[in-house]
N, C-alpha and C. Protein backbone atom coordinates (compact mmCIF):
# COMPACT_ATOMS: atom_id res chain seq x y z
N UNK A 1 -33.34 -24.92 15.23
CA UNK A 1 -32.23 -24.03 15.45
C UNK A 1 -32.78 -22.75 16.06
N UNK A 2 -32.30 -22.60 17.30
CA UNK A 2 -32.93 -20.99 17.98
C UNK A 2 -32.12 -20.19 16.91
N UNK A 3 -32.54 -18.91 16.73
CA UNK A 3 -32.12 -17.86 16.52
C UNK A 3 -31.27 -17.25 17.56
N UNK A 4 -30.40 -16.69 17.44
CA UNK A 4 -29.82 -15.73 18.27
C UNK A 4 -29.23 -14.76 17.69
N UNK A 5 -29.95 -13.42 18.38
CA UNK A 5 -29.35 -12.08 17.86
C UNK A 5 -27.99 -11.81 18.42
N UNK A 6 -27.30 -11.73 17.54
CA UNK A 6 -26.01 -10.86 17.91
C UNK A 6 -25.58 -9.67 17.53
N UNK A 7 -25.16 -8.61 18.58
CA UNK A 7 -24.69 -7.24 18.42
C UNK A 7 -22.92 -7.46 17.85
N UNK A 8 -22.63 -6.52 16.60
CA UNK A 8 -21.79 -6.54 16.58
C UNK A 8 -21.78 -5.42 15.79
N UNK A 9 -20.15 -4.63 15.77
CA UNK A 9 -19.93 -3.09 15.21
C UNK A 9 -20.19 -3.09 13.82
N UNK A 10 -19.37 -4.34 13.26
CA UNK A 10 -19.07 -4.57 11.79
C UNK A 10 -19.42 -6.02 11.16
N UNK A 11 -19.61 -6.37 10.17
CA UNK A 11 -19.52 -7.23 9.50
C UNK A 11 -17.95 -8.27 9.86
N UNK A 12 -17.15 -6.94 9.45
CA UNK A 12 -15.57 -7.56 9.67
C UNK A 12 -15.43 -8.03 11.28
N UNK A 13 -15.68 -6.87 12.13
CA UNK A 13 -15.87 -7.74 13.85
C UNK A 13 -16.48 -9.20 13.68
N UNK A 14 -17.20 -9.39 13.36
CA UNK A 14 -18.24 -10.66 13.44
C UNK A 14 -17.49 -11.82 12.86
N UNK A 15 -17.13 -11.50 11.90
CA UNK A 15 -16.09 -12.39 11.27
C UNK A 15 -14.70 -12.57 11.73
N UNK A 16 -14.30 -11.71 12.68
CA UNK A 16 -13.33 -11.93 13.47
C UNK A 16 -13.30 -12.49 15.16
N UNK A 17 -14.54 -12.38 15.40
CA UNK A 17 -14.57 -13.08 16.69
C UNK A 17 -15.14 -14.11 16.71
N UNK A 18 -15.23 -14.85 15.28
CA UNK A 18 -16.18 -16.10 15.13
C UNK A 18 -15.12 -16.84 15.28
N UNK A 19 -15.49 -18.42 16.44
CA UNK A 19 -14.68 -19.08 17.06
C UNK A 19 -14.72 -20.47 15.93
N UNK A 20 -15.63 -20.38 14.90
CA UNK A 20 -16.11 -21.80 14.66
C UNK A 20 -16.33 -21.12 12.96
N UNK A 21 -16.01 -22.06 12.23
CA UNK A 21 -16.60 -21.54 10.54
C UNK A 21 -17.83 -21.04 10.79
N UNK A 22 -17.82 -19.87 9.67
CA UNK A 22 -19.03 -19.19 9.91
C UNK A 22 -19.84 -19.45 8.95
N UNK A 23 -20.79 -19.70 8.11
CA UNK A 23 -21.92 -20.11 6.95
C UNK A 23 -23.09 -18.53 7.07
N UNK A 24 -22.67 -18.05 5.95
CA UNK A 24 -23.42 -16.95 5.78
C UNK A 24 -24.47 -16.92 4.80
N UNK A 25 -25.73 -17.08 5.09
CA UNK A 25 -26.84 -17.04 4.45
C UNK A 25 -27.53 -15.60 3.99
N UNK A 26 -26.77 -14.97 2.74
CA UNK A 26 -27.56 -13.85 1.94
C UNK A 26 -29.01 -14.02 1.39
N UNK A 27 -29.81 -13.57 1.97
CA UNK A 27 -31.61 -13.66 1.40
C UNK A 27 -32.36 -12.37 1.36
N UNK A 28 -32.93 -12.31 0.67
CA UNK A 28 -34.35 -11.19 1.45
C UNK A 28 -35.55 -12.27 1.45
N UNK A 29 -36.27 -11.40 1.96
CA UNK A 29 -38.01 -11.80 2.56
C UNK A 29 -38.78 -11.96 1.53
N UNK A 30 -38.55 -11.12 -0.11
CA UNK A 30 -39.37 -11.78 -0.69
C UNK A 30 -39.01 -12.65 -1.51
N UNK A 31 -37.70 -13.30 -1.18
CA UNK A 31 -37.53 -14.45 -2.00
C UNK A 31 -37.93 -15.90 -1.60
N UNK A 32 -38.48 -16.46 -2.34
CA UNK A 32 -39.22 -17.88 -2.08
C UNK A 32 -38.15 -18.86 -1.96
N UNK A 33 -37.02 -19.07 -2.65
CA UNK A 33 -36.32 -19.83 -2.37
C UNK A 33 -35.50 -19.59 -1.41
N UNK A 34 -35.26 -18.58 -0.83
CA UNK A 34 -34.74 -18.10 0.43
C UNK A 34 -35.42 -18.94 1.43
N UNK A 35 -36.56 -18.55 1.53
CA UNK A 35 -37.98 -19.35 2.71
C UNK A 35 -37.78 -20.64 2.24
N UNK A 36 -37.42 -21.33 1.43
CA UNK A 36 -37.37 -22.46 1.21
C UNK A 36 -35.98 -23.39 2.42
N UNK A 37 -34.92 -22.25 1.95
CA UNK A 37 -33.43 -22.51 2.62
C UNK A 37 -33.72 -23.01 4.07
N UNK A 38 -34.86 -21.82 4.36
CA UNK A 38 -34.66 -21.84 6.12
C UNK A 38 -34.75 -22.84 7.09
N UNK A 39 -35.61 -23.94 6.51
CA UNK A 39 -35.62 -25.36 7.12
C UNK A 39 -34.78 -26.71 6.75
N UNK A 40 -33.72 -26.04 6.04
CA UNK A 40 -33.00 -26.84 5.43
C UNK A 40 -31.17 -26.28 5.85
N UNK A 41 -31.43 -24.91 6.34
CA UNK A 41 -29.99 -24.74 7.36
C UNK A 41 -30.70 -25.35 8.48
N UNK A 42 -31.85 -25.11 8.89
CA UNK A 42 -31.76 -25.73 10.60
C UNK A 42 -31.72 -27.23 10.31
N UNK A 43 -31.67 -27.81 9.33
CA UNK A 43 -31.16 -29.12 9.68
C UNK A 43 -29.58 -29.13 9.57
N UNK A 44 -28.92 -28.69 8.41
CA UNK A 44 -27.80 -28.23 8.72
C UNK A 44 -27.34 -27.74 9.84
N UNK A 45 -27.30 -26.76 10.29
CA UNK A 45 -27.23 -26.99 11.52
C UNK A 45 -27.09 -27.95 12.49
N UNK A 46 -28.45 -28.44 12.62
CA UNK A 46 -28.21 -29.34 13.80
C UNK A 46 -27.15 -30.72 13.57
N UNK A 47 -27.10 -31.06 11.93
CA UNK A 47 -26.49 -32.21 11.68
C UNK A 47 -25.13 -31.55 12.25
N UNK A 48 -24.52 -30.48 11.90
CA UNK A 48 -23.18 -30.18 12.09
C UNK A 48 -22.70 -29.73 13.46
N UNK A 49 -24.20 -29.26 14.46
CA UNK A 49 -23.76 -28.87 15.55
C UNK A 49 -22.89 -27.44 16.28
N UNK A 50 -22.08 -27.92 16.65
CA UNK A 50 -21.04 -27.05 16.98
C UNK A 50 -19.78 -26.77 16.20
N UNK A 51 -19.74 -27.66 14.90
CA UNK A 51 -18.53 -27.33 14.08
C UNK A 51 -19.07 -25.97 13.01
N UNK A 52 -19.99 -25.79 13.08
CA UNK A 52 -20.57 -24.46 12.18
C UNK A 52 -21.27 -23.23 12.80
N UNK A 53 -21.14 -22.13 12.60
CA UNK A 53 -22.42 -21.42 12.91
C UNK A 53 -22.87 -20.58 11.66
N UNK A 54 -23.81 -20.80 12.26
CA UNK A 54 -25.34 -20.13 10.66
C UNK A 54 -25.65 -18.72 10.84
N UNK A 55 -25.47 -17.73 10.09
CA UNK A 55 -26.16 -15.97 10.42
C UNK A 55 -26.81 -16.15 9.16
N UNK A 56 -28.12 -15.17 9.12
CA UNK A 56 -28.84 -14.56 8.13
C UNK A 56 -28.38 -13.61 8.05
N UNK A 57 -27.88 -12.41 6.84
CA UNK A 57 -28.00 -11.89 6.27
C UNK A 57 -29.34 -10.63 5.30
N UNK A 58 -29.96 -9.92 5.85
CA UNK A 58 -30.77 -9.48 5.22
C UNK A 58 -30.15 -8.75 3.92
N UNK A 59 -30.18 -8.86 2.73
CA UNK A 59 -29.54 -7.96 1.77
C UNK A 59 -30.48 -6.74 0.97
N UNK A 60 -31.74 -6.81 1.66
CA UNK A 60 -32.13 -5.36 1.90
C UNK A 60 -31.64 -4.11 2.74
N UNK A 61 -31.76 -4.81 3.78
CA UNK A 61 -31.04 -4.06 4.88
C UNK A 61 -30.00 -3.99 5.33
N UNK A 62 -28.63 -4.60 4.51
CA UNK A 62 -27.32 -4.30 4.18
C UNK A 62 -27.14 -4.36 2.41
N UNK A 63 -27.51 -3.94 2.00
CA UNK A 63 -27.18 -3.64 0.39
C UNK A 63 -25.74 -3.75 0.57
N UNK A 64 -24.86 -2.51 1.01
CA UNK A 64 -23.70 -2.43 0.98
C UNK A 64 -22.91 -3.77 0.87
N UNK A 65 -22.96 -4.74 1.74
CA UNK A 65 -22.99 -5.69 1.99
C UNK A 65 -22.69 -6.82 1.51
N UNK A 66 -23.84 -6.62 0.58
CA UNK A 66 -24.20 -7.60 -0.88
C UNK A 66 -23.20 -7.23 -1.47
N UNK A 67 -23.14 -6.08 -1.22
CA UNK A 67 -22.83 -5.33 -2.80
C UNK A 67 -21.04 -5.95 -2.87
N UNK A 68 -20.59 -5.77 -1.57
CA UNK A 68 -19.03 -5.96 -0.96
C UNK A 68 -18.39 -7.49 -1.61
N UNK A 69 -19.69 -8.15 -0.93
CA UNK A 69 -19.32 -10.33 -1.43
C UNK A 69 -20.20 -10.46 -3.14
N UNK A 70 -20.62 -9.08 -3.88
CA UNK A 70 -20.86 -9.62 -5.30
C UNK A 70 -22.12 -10.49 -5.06
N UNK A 71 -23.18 -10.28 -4.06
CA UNK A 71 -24.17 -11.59 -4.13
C UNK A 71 -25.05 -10.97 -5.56
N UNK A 72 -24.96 -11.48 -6.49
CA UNK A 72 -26.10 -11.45 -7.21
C UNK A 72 -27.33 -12.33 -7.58
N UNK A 73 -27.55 -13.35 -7.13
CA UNK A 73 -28.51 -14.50 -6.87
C UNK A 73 -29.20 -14.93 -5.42
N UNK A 74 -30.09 -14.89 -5.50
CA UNK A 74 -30.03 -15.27 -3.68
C UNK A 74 -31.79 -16.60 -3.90
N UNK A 75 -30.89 -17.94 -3.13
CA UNK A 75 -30.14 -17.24 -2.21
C UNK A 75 -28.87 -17.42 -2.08
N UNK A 76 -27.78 -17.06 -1.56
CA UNK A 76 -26.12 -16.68 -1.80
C UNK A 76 -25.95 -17.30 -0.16
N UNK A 77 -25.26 -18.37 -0.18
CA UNK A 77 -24.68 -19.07 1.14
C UNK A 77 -22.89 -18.57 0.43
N UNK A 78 -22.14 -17.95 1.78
CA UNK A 78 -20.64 -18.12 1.67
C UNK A 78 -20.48 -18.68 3.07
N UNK A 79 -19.09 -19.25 2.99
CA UNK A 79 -18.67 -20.65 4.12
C UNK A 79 -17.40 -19.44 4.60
N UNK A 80 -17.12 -18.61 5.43
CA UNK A 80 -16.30 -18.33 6.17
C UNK A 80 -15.55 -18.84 7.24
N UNK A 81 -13.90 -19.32 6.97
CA UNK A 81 -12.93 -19.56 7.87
C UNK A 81 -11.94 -18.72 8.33
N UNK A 82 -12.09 -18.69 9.65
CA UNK A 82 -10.13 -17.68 9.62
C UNK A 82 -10.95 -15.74 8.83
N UNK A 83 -12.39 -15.71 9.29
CA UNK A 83 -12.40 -14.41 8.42
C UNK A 83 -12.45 -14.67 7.17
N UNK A 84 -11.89 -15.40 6.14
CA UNK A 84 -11.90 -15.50 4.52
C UNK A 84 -12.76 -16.40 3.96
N UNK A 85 -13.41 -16.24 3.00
CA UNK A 85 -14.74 -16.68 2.35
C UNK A 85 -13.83 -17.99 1.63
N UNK A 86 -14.41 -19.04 2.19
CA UNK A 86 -13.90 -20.43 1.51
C UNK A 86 -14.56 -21.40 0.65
N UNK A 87 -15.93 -20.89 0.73
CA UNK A 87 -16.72 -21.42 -0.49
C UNK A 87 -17.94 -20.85 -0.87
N UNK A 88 -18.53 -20.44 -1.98
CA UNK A 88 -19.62 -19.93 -2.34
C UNK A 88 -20.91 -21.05 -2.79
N UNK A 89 -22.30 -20.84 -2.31
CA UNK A 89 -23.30 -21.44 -2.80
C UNK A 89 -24.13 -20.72 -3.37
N UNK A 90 -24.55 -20.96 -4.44
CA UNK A 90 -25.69 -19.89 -4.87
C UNK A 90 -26.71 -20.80 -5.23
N UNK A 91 -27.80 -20.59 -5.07
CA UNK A 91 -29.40 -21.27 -5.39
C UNK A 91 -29.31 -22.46 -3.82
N UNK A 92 -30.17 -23.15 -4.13
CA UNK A 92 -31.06 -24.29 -3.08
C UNK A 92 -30.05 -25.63 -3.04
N UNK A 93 -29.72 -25.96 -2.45
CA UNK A 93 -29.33 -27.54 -2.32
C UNK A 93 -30.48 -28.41 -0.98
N UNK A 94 -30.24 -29.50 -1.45
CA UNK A 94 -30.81 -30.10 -0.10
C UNK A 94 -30.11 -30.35 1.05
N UNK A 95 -30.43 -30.69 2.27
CA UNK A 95 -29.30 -30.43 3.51
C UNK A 95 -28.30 -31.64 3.27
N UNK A 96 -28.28 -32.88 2.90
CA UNK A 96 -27.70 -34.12 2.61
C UNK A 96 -26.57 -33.44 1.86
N UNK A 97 -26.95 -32.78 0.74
CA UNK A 97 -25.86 -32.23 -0.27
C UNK A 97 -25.11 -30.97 -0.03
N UNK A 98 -25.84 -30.40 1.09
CA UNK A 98 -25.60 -29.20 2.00
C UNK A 98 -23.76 -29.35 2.48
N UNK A 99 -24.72 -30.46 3.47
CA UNK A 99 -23.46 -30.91 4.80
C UNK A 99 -22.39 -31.67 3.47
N UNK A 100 -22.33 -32.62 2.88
CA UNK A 100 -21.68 -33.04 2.14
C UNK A 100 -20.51 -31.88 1.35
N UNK A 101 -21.19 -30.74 0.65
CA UNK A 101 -20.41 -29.24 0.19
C UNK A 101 -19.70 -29.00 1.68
N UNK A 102 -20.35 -28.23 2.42
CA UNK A 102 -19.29 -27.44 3.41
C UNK A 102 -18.41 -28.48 4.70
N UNK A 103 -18.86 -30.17 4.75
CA UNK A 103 -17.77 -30.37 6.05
C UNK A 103 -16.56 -30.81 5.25
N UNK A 104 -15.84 -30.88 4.46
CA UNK A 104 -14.58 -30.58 3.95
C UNK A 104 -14.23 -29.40 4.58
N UNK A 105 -14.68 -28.23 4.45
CA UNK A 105 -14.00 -26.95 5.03
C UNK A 105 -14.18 -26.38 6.13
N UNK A 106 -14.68 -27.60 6.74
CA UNK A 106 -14.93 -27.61 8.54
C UNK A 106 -13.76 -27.75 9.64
């Protein structure tokens, strides 16, 4: 999965010009199970393609943020549709059990 940076004003912009469910991955850097996640959305990802898109989240460097969606565990996946948070993950799944949780709300 490339990365791609995107500029955007707000949190709320981003979530409003997202054309496709959005999957929001809350982590920081020194969490291990975070680093664990990361090869396990890019398979997500790729299994789902174009019906999802994946952002990281730094929740160091948006505290506020965190603080807004209540993440207190990370790492903290929320499934955004339509702008509104449609499902919460907290801790590790594997990608099999991944894709299985979020394409219902695809």
């Amino acid at each position: 999965m490339a990365t791609v940076k995107q500029q955007f004003s707000s949190f709320q912009d981003l979530l409003a010009r997202a054309q496709t469910p959005l999957l929001v991955d809350f982590y920081a850097t020194w969490c291990g199970p975070c680093q664990m996640l990361a090869p396990i959305l890019e398979e997500v990802k790729v299994r789902l393609g174009t019906r999802l898109q994946v952002i990281k989240i730094d929740t160091e460097k948006y505290p506020q943020l965190a603080s807004d969606y209540d993440i207190e565990a990370l790492p903290t996946l929320i499934l955004f549709r339509d702008g509104q948070p449609v499902d919460r993950i907290e801790g590790l799944l594997n990608a099999d059990r991944l894709v299985e949780r979020l394409t219902p709300a695809l």
